[in-house]
Protein backbone atom coordinates (compact mmCIF):
# COMPACT_ATOMS: atom_id res chain seq x y z
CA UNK A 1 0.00 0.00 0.00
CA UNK A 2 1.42 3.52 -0.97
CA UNK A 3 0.74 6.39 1.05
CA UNK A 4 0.50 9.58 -0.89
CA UNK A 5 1.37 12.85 1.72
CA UNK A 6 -0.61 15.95 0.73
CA UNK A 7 -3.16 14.03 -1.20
CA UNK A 8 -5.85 15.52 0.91
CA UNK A 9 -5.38 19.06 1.90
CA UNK A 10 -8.21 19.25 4.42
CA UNK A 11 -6.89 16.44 6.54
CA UNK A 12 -9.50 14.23 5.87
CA UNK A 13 -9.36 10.61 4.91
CA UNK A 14 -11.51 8.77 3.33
CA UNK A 15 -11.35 4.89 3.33
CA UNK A 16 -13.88 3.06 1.01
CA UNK A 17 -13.61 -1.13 1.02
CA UNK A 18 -13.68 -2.50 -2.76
CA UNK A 19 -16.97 -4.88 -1.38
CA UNK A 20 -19.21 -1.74 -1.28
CA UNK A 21 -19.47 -1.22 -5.21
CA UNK A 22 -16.94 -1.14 -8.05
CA UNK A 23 -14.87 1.95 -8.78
CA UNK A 24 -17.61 4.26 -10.16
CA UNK A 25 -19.63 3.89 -7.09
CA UNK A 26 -16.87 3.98 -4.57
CA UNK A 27 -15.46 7.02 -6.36
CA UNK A 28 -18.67 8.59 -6.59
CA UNK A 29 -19.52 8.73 -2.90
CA UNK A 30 -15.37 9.43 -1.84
CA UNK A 31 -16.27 12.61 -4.12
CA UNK A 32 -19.32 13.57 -2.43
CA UNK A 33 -17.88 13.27 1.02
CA UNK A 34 -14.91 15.96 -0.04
CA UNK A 35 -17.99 18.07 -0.84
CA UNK A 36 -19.45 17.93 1.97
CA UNK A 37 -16.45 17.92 4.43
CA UNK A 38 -15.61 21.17 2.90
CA UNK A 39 -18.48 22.81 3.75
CA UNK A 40 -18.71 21.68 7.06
CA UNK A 41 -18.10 24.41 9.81
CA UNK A 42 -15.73 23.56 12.24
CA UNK A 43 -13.39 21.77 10.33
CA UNK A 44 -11.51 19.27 12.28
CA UNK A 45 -7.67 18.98 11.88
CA UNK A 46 -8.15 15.47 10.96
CA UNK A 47 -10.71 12.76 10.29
CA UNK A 48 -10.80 9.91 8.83
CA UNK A 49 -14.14 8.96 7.00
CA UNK A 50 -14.90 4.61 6.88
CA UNK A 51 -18.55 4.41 5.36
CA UNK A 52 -20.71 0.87 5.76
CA UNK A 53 -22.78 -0.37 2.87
CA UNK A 54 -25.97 1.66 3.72
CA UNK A 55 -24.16 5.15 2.79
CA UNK A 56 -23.66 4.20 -1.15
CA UNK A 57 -27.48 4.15 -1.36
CA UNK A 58 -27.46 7.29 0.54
CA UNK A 59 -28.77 10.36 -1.11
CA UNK A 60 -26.39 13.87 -1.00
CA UNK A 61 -28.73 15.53 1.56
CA UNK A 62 -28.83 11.95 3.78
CA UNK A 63 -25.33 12.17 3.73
CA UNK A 64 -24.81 15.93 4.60
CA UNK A 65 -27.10 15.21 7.87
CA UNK A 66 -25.44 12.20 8.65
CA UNK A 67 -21.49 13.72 8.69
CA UNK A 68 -22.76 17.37 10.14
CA UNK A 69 -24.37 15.03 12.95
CA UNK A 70 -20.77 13.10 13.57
CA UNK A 71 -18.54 16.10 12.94
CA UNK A 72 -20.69 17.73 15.84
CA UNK A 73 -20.31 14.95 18.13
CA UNK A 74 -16.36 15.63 17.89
């Protein structure tokens, strides 16, 4: 495994397992997580994001309550 420094300015990390969908899919919601990390508030330094299977079904506003809810619980 290769571990690319500076990939992600915002100190977030987000780890996707290959049995959740194929590339498109796992792509897809790693993309919409950046979006919505960035507009999150009170940014932490550092967070790293491990979805289950129920968040690739998710829709964008499902998934915007659901990380505002856990960022807040920091």
């Amino acid at each position: 495994m290769w571990i690319r420094l500076g990939r992600e300015p915002s100190g977030a990390v987000y780890a996707v397992r290959r049995k959740l969908g194929t590339a498109v899919k796992r792509n897809r919601l790693k993309r919409r997580l950046r979006c919505i990390y960035r507009q999150l508030a009170p940014l932490p330094h550092s967070l790293v994001v491990f979805p289950q299977s129920e968040a690739m079904g998710a829709s964008f506003h499902q998934l915007t309550e659901e990380l505002h809810e856990l960022v807040s619980r920091l």
